[in-house]
Structures are given as C-alpha cells and as structure tokens.
N, C-alpha and C. Protein backbone atom coordinates (compact mmCIF):
# COMPACT_ATOMS: atom_id res chain seq x y z
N UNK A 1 92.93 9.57 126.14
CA UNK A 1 93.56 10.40 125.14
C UNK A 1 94.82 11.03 125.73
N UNK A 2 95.78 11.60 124.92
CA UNK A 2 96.94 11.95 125.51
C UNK A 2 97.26 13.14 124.21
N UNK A 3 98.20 14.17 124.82
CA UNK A 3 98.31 15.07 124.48
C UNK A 3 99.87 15.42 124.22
N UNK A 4 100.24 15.53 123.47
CA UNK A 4 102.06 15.99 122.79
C UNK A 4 102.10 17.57 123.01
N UNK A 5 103.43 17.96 123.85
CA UNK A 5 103.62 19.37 123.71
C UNK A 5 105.52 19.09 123.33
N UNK A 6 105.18 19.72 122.37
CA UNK A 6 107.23 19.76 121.85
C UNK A 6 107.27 21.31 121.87
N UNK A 7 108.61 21.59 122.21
CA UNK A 7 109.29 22.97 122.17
C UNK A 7 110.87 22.60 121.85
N UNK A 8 110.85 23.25 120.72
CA UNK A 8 112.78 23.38 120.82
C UNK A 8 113.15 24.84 120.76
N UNK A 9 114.53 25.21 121.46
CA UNK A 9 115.10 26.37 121.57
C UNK A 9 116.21 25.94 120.46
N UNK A 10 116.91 27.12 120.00
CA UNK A 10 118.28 27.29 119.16
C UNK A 10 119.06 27.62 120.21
N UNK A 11 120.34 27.08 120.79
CA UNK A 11 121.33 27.54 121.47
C UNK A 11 122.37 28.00 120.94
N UNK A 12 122.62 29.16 121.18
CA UNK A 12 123.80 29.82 120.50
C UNK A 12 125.13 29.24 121.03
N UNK A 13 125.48 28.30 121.28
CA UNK A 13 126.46 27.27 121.98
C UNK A 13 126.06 25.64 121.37
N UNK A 14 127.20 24.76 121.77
CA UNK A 14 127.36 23.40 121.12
C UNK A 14 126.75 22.83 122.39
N UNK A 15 126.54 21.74 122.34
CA UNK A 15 125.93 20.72 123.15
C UNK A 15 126.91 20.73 124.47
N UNK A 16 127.86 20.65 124.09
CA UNK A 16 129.14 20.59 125.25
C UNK A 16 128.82 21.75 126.44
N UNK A 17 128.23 23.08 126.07
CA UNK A 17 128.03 24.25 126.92
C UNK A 17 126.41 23.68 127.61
N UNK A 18 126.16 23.15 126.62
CA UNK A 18 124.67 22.73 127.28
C UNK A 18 124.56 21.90 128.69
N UNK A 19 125.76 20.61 128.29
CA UNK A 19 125.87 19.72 129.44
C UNK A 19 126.44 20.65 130.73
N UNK A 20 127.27 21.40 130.65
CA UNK A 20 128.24 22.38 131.72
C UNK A 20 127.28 22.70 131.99
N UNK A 21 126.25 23.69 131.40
CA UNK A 21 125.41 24.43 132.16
C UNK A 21 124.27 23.25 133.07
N UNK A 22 123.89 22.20 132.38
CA UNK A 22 122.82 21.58 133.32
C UNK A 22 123.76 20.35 134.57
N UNK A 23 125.03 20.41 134.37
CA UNK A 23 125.85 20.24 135.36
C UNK A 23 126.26 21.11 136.39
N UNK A 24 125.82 22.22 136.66
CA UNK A 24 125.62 23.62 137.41
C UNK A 24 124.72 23.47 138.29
N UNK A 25 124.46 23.15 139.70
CA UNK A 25 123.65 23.43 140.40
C UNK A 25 122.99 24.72 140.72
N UNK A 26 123.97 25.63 140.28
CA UNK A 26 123.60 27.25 140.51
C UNK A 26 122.51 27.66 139.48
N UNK A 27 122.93 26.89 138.08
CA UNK A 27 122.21 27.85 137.00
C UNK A 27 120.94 26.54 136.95
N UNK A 28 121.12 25.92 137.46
CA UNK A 28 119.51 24.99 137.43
C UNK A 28 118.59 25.54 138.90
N UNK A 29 119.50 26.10 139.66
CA UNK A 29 118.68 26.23 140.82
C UNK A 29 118.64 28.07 140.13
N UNK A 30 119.02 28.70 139.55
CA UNK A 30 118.62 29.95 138.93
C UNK A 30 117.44 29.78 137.72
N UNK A 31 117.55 28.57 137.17
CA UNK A 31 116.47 28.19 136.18
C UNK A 31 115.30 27.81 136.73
N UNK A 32 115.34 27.23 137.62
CA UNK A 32 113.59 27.04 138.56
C UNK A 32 113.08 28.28 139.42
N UNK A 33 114.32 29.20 139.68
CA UNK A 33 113.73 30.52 140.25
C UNK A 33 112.56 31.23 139.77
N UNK A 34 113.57 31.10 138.08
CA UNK A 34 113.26 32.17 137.45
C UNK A 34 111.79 31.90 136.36
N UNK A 35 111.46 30.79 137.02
CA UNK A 35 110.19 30.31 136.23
C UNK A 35 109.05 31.56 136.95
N UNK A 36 108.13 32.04 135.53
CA UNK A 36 107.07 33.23 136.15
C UNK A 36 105.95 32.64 136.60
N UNK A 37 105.54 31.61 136.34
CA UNK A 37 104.00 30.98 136.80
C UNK A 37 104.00 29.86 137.72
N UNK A 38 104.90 28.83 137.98
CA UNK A 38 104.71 28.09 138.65
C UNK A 38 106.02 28.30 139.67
N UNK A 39 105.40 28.85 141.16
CA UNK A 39 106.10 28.33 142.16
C UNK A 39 106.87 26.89 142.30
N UNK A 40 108.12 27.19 142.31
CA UNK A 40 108.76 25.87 141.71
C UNK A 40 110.45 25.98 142.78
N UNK A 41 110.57 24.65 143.72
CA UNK A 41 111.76 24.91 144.05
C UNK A 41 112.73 23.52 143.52
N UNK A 42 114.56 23.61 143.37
CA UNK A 42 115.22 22.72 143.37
C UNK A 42 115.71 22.25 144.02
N UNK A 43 115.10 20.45 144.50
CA UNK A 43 115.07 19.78 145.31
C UNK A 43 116.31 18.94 145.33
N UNK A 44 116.28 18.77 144.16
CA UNK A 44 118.10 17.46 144.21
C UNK A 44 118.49 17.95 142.93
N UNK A 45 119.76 17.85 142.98
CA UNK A 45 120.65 18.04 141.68
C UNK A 45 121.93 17.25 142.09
N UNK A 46 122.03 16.00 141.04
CA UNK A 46 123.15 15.21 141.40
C UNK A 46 123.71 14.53 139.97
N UNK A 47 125.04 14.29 140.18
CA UNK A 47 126.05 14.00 138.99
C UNK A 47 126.45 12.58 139.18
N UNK A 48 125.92 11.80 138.23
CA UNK A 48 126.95 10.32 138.81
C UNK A 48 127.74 9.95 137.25
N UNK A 49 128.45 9.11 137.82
CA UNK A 49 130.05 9.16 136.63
C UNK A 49 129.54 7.89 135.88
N UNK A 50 128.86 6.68 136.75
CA UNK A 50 128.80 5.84 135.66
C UNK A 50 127.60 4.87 135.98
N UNK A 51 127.48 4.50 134.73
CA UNK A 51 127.64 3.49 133.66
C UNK A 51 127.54 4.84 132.59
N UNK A 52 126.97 5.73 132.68
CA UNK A 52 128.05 7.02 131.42
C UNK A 52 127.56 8.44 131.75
N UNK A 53 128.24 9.37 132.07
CA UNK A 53 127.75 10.63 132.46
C UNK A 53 126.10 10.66 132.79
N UNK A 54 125.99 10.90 134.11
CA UNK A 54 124.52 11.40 133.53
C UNK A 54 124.31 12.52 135.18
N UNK A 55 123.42 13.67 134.78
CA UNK A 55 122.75 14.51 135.75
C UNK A 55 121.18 14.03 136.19
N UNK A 56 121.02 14.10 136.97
CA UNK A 56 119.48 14.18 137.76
C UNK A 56 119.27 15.57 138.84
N UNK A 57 118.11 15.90 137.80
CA UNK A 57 117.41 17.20 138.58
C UNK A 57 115.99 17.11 139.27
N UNK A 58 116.13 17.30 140.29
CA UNK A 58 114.71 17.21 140.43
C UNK A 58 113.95 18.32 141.21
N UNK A 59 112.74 18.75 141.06
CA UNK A 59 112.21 20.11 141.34
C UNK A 59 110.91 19.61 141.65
N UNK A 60 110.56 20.56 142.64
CA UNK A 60 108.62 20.52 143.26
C UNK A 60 108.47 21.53 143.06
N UNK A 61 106.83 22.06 142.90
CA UNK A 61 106.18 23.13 142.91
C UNK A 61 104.83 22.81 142.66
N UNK A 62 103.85 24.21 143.09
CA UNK A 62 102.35 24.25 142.69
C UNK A 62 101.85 24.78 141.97
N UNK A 63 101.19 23.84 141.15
CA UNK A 63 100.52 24.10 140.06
C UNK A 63 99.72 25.37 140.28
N UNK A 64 99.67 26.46 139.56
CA UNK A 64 99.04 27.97 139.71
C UNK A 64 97.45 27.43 139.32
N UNK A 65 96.69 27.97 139.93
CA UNK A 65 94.81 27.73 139.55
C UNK A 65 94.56 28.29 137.97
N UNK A 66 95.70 29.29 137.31
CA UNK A 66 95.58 29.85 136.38
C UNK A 66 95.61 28.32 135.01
N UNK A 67 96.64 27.57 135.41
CA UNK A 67 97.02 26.40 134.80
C UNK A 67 95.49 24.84 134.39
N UNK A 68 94.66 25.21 135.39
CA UNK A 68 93.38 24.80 135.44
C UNK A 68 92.02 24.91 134.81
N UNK A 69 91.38 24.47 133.95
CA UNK A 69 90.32 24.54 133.72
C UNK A 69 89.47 25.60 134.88
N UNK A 70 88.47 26.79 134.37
CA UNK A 70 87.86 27.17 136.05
C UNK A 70 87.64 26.13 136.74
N UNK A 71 86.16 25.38 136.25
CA UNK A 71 85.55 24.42 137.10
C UNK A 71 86.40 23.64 137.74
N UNK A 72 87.65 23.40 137.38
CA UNK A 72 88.63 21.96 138.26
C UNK A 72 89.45 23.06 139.24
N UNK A 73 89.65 24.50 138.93
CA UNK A 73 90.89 25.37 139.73
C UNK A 73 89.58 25.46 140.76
N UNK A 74 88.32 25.73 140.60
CA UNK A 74 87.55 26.28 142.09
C UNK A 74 87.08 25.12 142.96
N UNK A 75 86.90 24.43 142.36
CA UNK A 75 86.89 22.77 143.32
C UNK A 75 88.58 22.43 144.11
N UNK A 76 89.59 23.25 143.19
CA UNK A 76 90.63 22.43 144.07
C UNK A 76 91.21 23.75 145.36
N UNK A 77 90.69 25.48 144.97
CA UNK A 77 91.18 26.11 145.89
C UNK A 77 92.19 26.26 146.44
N UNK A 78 92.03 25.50 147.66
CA UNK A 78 93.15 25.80 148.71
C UNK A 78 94.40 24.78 148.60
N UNK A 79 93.52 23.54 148.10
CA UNK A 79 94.28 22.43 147.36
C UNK A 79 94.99 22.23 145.82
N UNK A 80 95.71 23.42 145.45
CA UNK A 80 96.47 23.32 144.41
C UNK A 80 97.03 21.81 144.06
N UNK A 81 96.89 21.57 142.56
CA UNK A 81 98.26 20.41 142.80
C UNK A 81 99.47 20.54 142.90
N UNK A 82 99.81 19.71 142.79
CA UNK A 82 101.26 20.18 142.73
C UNK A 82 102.38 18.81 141.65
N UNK A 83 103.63 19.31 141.80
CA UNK A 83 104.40 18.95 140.22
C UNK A 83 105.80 18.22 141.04
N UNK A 84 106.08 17.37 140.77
CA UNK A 84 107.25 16.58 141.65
C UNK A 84 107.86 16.40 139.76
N UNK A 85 108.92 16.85 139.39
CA UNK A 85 109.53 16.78 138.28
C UNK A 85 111.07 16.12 138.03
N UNK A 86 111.21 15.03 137.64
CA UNK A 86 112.53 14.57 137.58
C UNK A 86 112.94 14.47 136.11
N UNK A 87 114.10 15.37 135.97
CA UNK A 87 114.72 15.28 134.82
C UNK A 87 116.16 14.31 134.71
N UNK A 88 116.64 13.22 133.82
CA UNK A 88 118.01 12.85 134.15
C UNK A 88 118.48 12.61 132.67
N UNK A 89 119.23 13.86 132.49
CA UNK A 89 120.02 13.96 131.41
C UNK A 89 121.14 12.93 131.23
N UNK A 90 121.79 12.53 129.99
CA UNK A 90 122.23 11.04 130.10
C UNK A 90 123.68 11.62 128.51
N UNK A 91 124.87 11.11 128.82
CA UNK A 91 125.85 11.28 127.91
C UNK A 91 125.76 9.51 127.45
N UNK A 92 124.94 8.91 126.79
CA UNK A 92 125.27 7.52 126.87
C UNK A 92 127.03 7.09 125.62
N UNK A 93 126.92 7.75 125.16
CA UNK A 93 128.20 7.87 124.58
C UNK A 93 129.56 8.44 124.93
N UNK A 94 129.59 9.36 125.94
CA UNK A 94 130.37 9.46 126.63
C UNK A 94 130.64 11.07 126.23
N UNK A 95 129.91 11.48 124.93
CA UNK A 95 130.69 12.49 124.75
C UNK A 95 129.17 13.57 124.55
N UNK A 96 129.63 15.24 124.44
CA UNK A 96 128.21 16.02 124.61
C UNK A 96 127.40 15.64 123.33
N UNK A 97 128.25 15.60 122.35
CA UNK A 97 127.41 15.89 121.25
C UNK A 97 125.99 14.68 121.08
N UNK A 98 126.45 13.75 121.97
CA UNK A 98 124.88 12.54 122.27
C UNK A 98 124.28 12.98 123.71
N UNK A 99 123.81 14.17 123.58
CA UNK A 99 123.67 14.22 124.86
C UNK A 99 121.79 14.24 124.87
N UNK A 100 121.06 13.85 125.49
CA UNK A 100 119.80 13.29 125.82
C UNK A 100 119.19 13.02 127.10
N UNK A 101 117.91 12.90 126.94
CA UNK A 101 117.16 13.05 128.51
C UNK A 101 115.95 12.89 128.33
N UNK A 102 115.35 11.98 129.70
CA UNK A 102 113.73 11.98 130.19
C UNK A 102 113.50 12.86 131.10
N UNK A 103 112.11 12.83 131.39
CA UNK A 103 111.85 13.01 132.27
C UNK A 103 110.65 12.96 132.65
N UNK A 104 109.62 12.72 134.41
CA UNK A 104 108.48 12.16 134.70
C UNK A 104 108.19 13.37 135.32
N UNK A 105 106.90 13.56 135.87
CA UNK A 105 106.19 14.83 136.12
C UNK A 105 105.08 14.11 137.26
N UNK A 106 105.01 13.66 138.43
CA UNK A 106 104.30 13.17 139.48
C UNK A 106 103.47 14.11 139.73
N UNK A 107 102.03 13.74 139.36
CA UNK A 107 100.75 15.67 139.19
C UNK A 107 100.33 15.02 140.45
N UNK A 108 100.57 15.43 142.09
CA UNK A 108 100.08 14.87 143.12
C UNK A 108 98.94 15.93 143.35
N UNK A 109 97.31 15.58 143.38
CA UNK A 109 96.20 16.13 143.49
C UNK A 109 95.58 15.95 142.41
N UNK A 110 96.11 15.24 141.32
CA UNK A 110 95.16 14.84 140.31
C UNK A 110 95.52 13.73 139.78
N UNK A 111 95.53 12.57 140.54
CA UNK A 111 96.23 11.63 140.61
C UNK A 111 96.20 10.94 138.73
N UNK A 112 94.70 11.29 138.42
CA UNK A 112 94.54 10.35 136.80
C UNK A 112 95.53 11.01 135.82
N UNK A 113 95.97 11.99 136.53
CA UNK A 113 96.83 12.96 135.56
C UNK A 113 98.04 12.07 135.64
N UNK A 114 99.01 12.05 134.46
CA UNK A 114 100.41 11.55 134.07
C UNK A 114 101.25 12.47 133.16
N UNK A 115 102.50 12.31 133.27
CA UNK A 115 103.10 13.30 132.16
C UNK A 115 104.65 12.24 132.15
N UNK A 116 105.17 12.57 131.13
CA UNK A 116 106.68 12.12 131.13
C UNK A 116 107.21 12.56 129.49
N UNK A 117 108.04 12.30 129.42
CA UNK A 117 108.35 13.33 127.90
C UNK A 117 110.67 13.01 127.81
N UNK A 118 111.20 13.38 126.90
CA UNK A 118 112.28 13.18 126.46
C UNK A 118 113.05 14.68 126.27
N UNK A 119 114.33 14.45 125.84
CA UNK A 119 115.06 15.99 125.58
C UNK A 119 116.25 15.26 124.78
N UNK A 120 116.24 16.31 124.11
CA UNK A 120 118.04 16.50 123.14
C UNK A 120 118.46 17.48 122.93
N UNK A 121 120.31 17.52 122.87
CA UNK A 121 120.06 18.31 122.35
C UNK A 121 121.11 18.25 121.53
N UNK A 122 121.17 18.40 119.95
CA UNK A 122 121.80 18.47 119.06
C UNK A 122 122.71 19.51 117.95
N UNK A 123 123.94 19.23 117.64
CA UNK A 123 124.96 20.09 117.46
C UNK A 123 123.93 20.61 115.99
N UNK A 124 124.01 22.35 115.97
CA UNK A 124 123.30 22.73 114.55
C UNK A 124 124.44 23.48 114.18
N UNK A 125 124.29 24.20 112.73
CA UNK A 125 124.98 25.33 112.45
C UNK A 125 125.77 26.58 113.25
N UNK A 126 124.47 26.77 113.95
CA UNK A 126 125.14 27.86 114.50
C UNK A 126 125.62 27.77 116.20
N UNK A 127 124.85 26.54 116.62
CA UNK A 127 125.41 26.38 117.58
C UNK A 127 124.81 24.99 118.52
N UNK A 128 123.73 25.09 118.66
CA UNK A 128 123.02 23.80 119.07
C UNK A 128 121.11 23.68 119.12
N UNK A 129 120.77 22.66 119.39
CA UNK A 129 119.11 22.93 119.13
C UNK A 129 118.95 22.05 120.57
N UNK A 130 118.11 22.57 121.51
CA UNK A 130 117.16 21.85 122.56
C UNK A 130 116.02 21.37 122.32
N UNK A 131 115.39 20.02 122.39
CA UNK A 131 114.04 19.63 121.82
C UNK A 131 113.76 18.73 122.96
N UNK A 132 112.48 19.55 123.56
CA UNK A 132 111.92 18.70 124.25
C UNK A 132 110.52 18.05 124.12
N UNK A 133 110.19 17.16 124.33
CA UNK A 133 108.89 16.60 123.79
C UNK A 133 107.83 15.69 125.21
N UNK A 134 106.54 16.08 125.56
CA UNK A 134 106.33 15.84 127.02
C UNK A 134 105.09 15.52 126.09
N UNK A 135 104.82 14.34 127.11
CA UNK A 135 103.03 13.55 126.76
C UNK A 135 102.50 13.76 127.98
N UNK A 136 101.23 14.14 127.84
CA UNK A 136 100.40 14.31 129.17
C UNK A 136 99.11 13.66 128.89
N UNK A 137 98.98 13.10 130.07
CA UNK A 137 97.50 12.33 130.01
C UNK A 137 96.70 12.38 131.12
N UNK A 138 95.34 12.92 130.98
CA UNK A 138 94.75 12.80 132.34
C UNK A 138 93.58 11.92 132.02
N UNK A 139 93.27 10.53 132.76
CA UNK A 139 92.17 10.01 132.67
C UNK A 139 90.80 10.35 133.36
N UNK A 140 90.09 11.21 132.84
CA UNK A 140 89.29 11.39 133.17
C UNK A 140 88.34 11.43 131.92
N UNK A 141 86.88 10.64 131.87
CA UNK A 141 86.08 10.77 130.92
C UNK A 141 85.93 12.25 129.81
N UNK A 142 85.18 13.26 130.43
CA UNK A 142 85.15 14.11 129.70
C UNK A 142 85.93 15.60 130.06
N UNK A 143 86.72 15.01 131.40
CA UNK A 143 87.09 16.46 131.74
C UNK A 143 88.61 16.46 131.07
N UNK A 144 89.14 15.39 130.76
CA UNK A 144 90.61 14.51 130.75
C UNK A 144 90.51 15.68 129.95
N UNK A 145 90.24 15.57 128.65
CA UNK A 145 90.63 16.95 127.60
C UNK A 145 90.73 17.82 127.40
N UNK A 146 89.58 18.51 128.68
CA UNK A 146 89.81 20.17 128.85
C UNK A 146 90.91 20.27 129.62
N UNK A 147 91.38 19.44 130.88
CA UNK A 147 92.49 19.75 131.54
C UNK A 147 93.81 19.33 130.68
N UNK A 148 94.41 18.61 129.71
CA UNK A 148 94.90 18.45 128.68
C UNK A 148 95.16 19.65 127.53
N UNK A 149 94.48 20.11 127.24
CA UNK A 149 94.79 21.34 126.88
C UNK A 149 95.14 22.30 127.51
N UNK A 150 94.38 22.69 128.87
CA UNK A 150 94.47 23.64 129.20
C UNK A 150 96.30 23.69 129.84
N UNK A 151 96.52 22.31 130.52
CA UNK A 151 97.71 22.40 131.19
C UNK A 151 99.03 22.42 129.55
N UNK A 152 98.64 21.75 128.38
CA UNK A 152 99.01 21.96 127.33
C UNK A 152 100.12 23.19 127.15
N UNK A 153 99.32 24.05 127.14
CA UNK A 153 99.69 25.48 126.71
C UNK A 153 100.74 26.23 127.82
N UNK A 154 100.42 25.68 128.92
CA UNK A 154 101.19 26.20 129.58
C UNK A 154 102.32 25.39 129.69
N UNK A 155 102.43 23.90 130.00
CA UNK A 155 103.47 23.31 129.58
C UNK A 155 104.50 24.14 128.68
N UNK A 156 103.62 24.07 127.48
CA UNK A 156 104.79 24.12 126.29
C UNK A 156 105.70 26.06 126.70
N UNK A 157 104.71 26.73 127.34
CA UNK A 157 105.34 27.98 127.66
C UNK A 157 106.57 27.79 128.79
N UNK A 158 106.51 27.19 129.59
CA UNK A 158 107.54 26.41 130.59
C UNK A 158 109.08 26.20 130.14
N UNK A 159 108.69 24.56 129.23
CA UNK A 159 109.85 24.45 127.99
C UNK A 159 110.78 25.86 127.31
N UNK A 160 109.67 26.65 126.72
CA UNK A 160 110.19 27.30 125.81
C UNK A 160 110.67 28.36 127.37
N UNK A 161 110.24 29.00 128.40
CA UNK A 161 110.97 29.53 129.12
C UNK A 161 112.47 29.04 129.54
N UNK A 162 112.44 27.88 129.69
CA UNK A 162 113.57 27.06 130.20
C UNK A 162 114.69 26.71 129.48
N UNK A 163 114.35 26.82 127.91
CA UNK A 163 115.09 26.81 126.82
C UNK A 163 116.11 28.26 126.77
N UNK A 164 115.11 29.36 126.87
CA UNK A 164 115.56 30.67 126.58
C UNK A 164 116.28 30.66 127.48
N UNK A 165 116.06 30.18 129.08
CA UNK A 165 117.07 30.39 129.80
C UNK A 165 118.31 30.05 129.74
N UNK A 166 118.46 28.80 129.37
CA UNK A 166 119.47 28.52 128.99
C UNK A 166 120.30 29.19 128.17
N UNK A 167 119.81 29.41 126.68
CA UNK A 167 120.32 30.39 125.79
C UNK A 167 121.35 31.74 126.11
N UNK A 168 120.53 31.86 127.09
CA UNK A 168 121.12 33.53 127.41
C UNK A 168 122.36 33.30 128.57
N UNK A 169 122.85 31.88 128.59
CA UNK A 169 124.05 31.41 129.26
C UNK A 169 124.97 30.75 128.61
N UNK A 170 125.33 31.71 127.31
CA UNK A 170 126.15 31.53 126.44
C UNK A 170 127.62 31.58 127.04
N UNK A 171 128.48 31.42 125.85
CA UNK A 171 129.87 31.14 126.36
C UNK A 171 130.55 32.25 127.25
N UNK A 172 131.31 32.11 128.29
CA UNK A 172 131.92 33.07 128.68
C UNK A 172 130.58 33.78 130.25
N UNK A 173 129.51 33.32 129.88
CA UNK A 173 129.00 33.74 131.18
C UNK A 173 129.20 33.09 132.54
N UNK A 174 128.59 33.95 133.44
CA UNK A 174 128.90 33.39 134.67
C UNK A 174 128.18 32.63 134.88
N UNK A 175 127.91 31.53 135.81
CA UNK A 175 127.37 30.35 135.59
C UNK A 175 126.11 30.69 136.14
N UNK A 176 125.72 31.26 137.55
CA UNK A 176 124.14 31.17 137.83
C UNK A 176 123.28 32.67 137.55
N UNK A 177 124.47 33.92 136.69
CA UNK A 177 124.00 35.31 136.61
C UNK A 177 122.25 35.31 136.05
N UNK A 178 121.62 36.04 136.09
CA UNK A 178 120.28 36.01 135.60
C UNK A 178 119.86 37.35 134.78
N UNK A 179 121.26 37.32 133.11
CA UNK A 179 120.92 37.93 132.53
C UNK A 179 120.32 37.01 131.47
C-alpha cells in the first residue's frame, strides 16, 4: 500500500522569485536549519546550465522517534533512521513560469520504506502556488500502514513548513534572513 501526502503553499511572488530563491544556497541552507523536528543538514546544492536550467539540493538528517509508530521508535532507540533527500528542480522550458521538480527520500534504517514525490510551481493571481506531492511506501505486512501514516502527517507538516518558508522571502528580501 502506498500513501499520498500533497501540500501547496500560495506565494506572494511569481515563479521567477521562486527559482532565485531555490537557486540560493544561503536561503536553502537557512530552509533546512530552520526545520523544527527533523535534525536536518545541507549537503550539496548545485546549479547546472544544461540541457535546461536545473538546481539539485540535497539534505541528510534523523528521523525524530516522535515521527515513529511507539513500538517501531523503541525497537529503533539509539538507531534513529535517517532521511538522505534529493530534490532537482528543473526549468525544462527555459523559462520560470515552467518551473518543476522531483524528488527521492533514501529512509536508511528502514530499508522497506520508499518515498519520492514531484513539485510545481505555478504563476496564480496573486502571485504564485507551490504544490508538492510525495508517495511513501513502506513494505511491511501489517506494520507498513501504521508507519505510513504515522510518518504521513508529519511529512505533510515539513512541506507545508518549507512552503511558508519560502513565502516569507518575498520580493525585496535578503536572501538567507530568517524572518
């Protein structure tokens, strides 16, 4: 069984501010800081020009025991898992307003576990929309679903943190400030 968590943010900015900002090593390495639950650092952040704009981010961290079913957080203890996360945002058109992204989620300590999921983000009214959409699957007979939910919820709180962050790096801010 597999599990869908979508979150979209409203950005008070066009897609174009979106790409600048996740072209920022400062404000992506200020965006994994500033995550509250999962110890999380930024490992690579790199820009390549072609075959068409695209960023790659990539971040580690450990999964909090809070994120766990009890029974699976007290069996794993001292052995947290942990989250190897690669995001690579992609201009395949060349320009922001197609601007789009995957990304894979390597759950090392629970190996049946999988995740990978997509992003956009699209020009709205007032300024732009972020939508991200992540499938998670853990094969495990009967536990697969409690840990599926449980990591569920927190997922989708992640997203929507990471969204807001962004948000609040509207036009005219400084690039890695952490208002």
């Amino acid at each position: 069984m597999a599990t869908t968590i979508r979150s979209c943010t409203n950005l008070p900015f066009g897609p174009e501010r979106a790409w600048e900002l996740l072209c920022d090593r400062d404000v992506i390495h200020a965006r994994t800081a500033a995550h509250e639950s999962l110890s999380a650092e930024l490992t690579d952040h790199r820009l390549v020009a072609a075959p068409s704009p695209s960023v790659a981010i990539e971040t580690q961290g450990t999964m909090p025991a809070s994120w766990l079913p009890a029974v699976i957080a007290r069996r794993a203890r001292d052995r947290m898992p942990s989250v190897h996360r690669t995001e690579v945002w992609e201009l395949p058109g060349g320009s922001p307003d197609d601007l789009q992204g995957r990304m894979t989620f390597a759950i090392h300590g629970v190996e049946a576990a999988s995740a990978h999921g997509r992003m956009h983000v699209v020009r709205a009214d007032d300024g732009s929309e972020l939508c991200q959409e992540v499938v998670i699957m853990v094969r495990f007979p009967w536990l697969g679903t409690l840990i599926e939910r449980s990591l569920s919820s927190r997922i989708h709180e992640s997203l929507a943190a990471e969204g807001d962050f962004l948000a609040r790096r509207g036009p005219g801010r400084p690039r890695g400030d952490r208002a």
